[in-house]
Protein backbone atom coordinates (compact mmCIF):
# COMPACT_ATOMS: atom_id res chain seq x y z
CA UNK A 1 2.43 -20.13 6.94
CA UNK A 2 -0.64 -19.25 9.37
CA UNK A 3 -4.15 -19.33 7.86
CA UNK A 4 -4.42 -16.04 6.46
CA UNK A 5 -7.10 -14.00 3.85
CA UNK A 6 -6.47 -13.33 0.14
CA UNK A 7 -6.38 -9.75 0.79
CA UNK A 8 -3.60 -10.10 3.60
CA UNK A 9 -1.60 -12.19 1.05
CA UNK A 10 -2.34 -10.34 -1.54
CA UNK A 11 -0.62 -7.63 0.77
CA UNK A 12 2.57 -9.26 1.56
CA UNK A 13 3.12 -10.24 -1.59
CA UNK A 14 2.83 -6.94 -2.72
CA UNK A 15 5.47 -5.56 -0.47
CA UNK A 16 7.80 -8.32 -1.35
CA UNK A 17 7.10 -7.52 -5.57
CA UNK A 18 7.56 -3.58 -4.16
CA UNK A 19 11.36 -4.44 -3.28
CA UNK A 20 12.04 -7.24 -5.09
CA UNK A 21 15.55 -6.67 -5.74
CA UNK A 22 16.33 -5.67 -1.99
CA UNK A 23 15.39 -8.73 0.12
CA UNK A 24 16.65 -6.80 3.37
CA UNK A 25 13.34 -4.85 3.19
CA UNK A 26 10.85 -7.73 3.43
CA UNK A 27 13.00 -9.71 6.36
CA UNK A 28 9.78 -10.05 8.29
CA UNK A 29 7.83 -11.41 5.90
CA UNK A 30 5.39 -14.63 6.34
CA UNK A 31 6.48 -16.08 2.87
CA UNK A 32 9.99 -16.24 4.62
CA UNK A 33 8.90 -19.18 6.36
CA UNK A 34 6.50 -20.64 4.29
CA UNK A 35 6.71 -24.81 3.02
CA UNK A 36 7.29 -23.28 -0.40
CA UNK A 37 10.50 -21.84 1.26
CA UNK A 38 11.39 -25.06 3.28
CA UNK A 39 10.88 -26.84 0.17
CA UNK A 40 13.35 -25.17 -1.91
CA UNK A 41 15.85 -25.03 0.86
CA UNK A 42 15.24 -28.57 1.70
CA UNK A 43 15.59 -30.03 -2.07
CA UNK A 44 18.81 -27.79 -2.49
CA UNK A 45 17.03 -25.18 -4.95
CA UNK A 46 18.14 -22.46 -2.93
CA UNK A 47 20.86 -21.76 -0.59
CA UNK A 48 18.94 -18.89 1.72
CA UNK A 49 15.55 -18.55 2.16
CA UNK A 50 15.79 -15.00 0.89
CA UNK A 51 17.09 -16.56 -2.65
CA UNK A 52 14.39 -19.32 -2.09
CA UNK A 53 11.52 -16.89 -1.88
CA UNK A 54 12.74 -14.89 -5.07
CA UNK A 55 13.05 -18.51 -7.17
CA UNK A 56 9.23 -19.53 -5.70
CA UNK A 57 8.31 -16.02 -6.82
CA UNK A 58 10.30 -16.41 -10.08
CA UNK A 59 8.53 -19.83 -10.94
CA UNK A 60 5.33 -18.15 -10.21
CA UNK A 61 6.06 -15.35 -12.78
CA UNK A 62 6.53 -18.21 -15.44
CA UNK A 63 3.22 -19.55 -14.69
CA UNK A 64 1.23 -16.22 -14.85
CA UNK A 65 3.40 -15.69 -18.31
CA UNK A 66 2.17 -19.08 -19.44
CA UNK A 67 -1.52 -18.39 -18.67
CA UNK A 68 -1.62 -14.67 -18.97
CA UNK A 69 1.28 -12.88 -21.18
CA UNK A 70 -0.52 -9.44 -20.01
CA UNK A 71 -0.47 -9.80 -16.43
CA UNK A 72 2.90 -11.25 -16.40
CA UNK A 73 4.46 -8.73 -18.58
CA UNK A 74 3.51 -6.04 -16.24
CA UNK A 75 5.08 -7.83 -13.39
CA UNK A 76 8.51 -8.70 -14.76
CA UNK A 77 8.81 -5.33 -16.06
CA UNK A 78 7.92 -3.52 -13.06
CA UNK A 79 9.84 -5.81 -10.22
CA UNK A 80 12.08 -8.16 -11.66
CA UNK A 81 13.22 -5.43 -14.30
CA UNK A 82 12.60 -1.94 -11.71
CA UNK A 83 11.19 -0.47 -14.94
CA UNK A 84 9.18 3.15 -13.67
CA UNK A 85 5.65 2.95 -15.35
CA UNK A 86 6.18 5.89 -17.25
CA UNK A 87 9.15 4.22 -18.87
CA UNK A 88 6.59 1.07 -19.69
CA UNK A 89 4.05 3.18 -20.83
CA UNK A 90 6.07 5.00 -22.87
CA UNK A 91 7.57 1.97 -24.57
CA UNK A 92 3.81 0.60 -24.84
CA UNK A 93 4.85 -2.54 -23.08
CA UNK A 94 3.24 -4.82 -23.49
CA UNK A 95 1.15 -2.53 -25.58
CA UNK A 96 -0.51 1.10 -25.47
CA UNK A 97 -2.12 1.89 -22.17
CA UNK A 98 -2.54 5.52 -20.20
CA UNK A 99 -0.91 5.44 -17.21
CA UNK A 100 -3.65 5.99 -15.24
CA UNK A 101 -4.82 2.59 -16.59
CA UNK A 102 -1.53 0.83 -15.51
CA UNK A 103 -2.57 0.70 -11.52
CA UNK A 104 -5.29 -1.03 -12.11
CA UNK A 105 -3.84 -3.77 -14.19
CA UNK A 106 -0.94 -3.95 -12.04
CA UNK A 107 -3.44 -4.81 -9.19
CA UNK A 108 -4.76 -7.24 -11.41
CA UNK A 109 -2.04 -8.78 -12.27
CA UNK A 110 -0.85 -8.84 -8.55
CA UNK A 111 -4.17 -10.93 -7.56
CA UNK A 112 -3.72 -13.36 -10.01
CA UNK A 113 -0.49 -13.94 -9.10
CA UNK A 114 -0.98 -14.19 -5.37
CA UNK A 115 -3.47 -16.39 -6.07
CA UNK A 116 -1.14 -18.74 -7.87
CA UNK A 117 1.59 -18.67 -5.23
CA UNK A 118 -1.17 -19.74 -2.74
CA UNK A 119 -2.45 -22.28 -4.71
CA UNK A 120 1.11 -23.69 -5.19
CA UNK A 121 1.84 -23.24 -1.49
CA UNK A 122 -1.09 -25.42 -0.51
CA UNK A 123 -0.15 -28.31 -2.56
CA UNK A 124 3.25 -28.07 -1.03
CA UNK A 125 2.19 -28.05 2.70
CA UNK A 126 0.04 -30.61 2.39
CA UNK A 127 2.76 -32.84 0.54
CA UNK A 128 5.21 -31.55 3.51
CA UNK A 129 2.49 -32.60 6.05
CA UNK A 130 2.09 -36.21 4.69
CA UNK A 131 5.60 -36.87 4.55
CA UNK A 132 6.01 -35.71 8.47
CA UNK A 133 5.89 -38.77 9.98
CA UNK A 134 9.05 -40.43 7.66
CA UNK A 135 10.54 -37.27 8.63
CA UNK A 136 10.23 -37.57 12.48
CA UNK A 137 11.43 -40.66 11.99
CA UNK A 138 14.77 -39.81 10.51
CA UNK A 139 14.88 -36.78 13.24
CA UNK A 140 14.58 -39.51 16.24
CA UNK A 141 17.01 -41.74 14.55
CA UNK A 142 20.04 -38.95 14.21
CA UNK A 143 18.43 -36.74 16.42
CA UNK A 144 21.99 -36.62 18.66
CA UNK A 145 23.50 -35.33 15.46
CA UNK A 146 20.88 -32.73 14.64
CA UNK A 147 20.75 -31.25 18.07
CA UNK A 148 24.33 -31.00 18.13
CA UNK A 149 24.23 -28.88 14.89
CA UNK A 150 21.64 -27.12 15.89
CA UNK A 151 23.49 -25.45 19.08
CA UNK A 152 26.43 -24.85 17.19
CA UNK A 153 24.48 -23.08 14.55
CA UNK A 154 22.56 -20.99 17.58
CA UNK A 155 26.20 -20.47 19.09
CA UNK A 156 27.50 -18.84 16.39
CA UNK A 157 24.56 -16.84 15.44
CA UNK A 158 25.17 -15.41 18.97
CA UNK A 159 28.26 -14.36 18.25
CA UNK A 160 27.37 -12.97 15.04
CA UNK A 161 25.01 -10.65 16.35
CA UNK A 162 26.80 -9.64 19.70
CA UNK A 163 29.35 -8.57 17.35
CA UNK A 164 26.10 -5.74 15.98
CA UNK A 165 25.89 -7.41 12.10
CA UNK A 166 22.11 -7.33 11.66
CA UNK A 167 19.55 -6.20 8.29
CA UNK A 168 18.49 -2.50 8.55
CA UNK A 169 15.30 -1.55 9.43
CA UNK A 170 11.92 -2.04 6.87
CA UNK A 171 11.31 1.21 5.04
CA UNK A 172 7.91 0.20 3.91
CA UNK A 173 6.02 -1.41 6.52
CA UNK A 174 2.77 -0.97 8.91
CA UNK A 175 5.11 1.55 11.14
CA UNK A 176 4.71 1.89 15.04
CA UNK A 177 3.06 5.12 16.22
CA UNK A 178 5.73 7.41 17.82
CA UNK A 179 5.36 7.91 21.41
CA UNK A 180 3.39 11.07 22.56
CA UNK A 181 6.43 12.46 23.68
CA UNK A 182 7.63 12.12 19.85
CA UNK A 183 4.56 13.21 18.37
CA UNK A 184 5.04 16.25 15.65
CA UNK A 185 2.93 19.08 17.21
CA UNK A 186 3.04 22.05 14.76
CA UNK A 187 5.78 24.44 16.06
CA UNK A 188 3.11 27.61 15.65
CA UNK A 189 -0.50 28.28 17.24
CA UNK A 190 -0.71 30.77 14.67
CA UNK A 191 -3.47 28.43 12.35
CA UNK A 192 -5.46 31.11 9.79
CA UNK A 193 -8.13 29.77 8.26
CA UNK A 194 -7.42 30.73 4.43
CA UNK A 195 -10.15 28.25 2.95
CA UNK A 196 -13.24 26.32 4.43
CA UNK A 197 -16.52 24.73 1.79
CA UNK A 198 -19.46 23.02 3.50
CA UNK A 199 -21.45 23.11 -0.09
CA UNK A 200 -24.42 24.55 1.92
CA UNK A 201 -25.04 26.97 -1.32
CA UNK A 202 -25.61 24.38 -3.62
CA UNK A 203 -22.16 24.86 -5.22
CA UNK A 204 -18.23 24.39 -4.96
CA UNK A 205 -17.16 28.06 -6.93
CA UNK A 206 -13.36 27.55 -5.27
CA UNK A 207 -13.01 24.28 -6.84
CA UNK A 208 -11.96 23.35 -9.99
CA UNK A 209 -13.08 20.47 -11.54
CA UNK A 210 -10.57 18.48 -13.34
CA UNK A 211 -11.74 15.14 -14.57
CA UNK A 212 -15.37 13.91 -13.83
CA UNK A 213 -19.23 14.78 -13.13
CA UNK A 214 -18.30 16.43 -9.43
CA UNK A 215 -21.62 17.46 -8.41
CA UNK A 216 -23.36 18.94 -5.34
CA UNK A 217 -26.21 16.19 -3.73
CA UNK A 218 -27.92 16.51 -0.77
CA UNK A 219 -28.30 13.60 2.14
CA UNK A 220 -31.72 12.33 3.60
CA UNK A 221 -31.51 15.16 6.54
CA UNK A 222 -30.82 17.72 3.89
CA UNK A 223 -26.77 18.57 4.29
CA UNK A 224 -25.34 19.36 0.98
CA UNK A 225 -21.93 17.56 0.09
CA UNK A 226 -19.53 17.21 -2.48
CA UNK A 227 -19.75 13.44 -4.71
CA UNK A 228 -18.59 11.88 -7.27
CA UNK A 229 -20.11 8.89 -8.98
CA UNK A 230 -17.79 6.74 -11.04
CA UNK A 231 -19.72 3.03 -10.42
CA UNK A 232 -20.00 2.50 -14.47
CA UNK A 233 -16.90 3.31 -15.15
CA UNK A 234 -17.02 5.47 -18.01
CA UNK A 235 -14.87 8.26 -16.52
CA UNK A 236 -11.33 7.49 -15.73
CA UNK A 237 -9.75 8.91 -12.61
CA UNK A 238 -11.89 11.80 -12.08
CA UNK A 239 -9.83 14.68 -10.39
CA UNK A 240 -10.80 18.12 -8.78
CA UNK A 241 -8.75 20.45 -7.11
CA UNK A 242 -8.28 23.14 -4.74
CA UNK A 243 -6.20 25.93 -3.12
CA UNK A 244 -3.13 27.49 -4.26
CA UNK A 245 0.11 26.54 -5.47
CA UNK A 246 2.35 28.14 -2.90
CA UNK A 247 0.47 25.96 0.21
CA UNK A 248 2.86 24.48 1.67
CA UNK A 249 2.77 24.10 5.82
CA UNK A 250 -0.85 23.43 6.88
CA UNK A 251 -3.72 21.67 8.33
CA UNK A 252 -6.32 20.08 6.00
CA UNK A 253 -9.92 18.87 8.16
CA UNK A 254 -12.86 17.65 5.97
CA UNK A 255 -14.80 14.45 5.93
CA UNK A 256 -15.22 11.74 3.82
CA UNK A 257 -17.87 9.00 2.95
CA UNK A 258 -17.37 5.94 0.72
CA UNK A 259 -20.07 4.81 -0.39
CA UNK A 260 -19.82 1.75 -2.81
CA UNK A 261 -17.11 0.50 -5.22
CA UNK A 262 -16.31 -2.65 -7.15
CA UNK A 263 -12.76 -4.65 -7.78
CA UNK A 264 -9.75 -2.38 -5.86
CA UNK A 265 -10.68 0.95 -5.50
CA UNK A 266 -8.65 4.08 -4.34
CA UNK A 267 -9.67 7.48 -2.74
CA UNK A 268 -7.08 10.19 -2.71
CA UNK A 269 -6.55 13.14 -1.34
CA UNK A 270 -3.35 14.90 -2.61
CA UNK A 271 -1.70 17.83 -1.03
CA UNK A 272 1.49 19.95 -1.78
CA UNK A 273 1.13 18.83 -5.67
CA UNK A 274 2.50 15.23 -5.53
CA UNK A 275 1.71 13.63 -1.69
CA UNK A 276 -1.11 11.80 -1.37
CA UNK A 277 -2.95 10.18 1.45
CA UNK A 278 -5.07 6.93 -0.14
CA UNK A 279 -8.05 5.01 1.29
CA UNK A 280 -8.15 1.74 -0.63
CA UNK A 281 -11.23 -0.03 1.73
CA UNK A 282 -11.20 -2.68 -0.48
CA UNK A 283 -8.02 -3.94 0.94
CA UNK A 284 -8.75 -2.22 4.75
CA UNK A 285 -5.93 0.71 4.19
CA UNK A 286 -5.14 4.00 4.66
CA UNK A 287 -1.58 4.99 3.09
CA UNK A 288 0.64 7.82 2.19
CA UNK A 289 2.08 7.82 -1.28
CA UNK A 290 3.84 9.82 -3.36
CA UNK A 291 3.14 10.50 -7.66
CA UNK A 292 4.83 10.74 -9.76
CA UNK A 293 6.29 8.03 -9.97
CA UNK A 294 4.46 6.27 -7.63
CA UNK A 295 5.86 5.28 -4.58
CA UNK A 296 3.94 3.88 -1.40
CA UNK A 297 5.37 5.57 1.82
CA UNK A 298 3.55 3.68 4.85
CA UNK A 299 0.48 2.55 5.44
CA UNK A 300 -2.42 1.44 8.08
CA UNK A 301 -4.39 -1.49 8.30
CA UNK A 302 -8.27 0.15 9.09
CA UNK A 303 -11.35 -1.15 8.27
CA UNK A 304 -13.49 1.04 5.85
CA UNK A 305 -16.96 0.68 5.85
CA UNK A 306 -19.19 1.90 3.74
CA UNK A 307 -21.82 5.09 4.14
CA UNK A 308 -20.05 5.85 7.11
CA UNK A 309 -18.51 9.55 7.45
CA UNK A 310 -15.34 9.52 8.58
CA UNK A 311 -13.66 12.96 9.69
CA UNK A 312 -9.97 13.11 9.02
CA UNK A 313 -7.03 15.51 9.46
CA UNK A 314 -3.75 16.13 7.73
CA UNK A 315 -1.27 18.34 9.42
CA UNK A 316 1.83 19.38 7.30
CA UNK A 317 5.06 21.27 8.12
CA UNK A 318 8.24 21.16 7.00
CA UNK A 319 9.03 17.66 6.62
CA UNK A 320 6.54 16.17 8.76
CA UNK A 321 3.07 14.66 8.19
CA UNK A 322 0.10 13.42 10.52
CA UNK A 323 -2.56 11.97 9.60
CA UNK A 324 -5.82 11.85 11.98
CA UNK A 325 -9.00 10.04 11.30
CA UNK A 326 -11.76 9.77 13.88
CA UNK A 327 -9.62 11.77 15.86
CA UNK A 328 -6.91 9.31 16.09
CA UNK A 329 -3.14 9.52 15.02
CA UNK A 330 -3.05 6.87 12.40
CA UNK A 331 0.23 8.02 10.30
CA UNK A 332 3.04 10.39 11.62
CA UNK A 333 5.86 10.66 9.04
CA UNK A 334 9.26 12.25 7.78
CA UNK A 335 9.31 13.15 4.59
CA UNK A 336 12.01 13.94 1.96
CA UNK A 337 10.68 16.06 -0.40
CA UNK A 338 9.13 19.48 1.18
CA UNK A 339 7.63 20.74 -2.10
CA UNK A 340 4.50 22.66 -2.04
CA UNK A 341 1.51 22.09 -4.22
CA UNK A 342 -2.83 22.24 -4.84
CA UNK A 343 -4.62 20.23 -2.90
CA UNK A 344 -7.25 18.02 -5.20
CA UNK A 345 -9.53 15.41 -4.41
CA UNK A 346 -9.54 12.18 -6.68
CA UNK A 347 -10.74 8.45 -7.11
CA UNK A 348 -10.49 5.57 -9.33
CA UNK A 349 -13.09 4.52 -11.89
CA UNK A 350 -15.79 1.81 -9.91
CA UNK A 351 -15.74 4.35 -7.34
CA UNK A 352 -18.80 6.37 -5.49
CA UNK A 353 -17.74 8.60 -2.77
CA UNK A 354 -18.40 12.03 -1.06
CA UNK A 355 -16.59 14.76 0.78
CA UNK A 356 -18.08 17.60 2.95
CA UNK A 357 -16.77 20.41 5.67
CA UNK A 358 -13.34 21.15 4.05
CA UNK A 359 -11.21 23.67 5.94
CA UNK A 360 -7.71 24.45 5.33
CA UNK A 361 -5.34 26.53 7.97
CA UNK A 362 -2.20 27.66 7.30
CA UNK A 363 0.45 27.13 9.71
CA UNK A 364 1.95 30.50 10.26
């Protein structure tokens, strides 16, 4: 595998956990290829590297088990067992958490993982790279043979694929932008402004505060915004929410400022009751998910920084979604489930971070 960061293997290991049981869906993935991989195949381990990377990942699981029962618990029931976290919650497996606590753990549990596959991986390619030499060796000694085998092999996968047999497409992935030509435009110009906050009066009467000290602050040059303050961790999740039930085809505009966090934060903003879009800057993302049960839709890789307002956009109808932030398409995406719902603001504990200028139109 190419040099890479923690968090970006942190990443695809995540979507590989994510569809664990359906290799088709991670075809593009790095690990796919990596000396772990070749070792397996080589040594007779596995017969595909698809069945390779789920006995690496398998092996791994028994190591995280053997150091950390918790964390390892988590993981085999979430992705080797598909157990929903309500289910493990329920079952207090491995014992009594709120659900709101699992995500965190999970993400936990992922890093520590990751950072054992990695660990394992470089021990492997540098084994692999020492024995190179024997191996070019026996390559320029039967490498008649080998070439030979090798253009069959490439032959046949020709034919295989002229005759259309190929994996279906990812269905969670860092999607391509549609074309312009593509783009969902909302079908009506008739947009009514039915709620807009800029906290100038010192308050937020139209909100209701769910979970959390949600207070009113002002900056340096004296704009009022909305912020929320969860850096010691002594309030879990805290929520607030706007807007009415029946909201269903619209355009949301506000802005948004992080301004510190610790370990793996997340920023939501959720819309039509269970949608959410998610800025996790501690891994560089901006994602659409669904909860309950949670269930990541697509994603963006964008660098977050901190105290640094960034205006975004959500426009909703029917079954379509775009995202805009700075201006810029970052997400446009079908959706399946065309429910209406609140809209409600919300972080994760270790989390400080303001909004200001909310509007809402409704798409007429």
């Amino acid at each position: 595998m190419k040099n890479t960061t923690a968090e970006d293997d942190t990443y695809q290991v995540s979507k590989i956990l994510r569809d664990f049981n359906q290799p088709e869906k991670w075809k593009n993935s790095p690990w796919l290829s990596s000396y772990l991989v070749k070792d397996y195949l080589l040594s007779g381990k596995s017969q595909t590297p698809y069945q390779a990377v789920r006995d690496v990942f398998s092996d791994i699981l028994d190591l995280l088990l053997q150091e950390s029962p918790y964390y390892g618990d988590i993981l085999r029931g979430r992705f080797w067992e598909g157990q929903h976290v309500a289910e493990m919650v329920k079952n207090g497996r491995p014992q009594y958490w709120e659900e709101r606590n699992f995500y965190i753990y999970q993400k936990k549990a992922i890093a520590r993982f990751t950072f054992l596959l990695s660990e394992r991986e470089q021990r492997c390619q540098k084994i692999m790279l020492q024995s190179k030499p024997k191996n070019m060796a026996i390559f320029s000694k039967y490498r008649i043979a080998i070439i030979s085998i090798l253009f069959f092999a490439l032959l046949s996968l020709f034919i295989v694929f002229d005759k259309e047999t190929y994996f279906p497409a990812k269905s969670y992935s860092e999607g391509t932008l549609p074309s312009s030509s593509n783009l969902f435009i909302p079908t009506s110009t008739n947009r009514e402004i039915t709620f807009q906050e800029n906290f100038e009066n010192g308050t937020a009467d139209d909100f209701k505060n769910k979970l959390g000290l949600w207070i009113i602050v002002s900056e340096a040059n004296g704009n009022k915004v909305l912020d929320i303050n969860s850096m010691d961790n002594s309030i879990e999740y805290p929520t607030i929410e706007f807007g009415e039930s029946d909201w269903k085809n619209f355009i949301l505009e506000s802005r948004i400022n992080i301004i510190d966090y610790k370990d793996s934060p997340l920023v939501s903003i959720r819309f039509r009751g269970n949608y959410l879009l998610t800025f996790a800057p501690y891994w560089n993302s901006i994602g659409l998910a669904f909860d309950p049960p949670w269930e990541d839709i697509t994603y963006r890789t964008i660098e977050l920084q901190k105290n640094k307002w960034y205006p975004f956009r959500i426009e909703v109808e029917d079954s379509k979604i775009n995202v805009f932030l700075e201006n810029k398409l970052i997400i446009s995406q079908e959706i399946s489930n065309e429910i209406s719902g609140i809209v409600g603001f919300g972080t994760w504990p270790e989390t400080h971070v303001q909004f200001d200028d909310v509007v809402i139109m409704l798409i007429q």
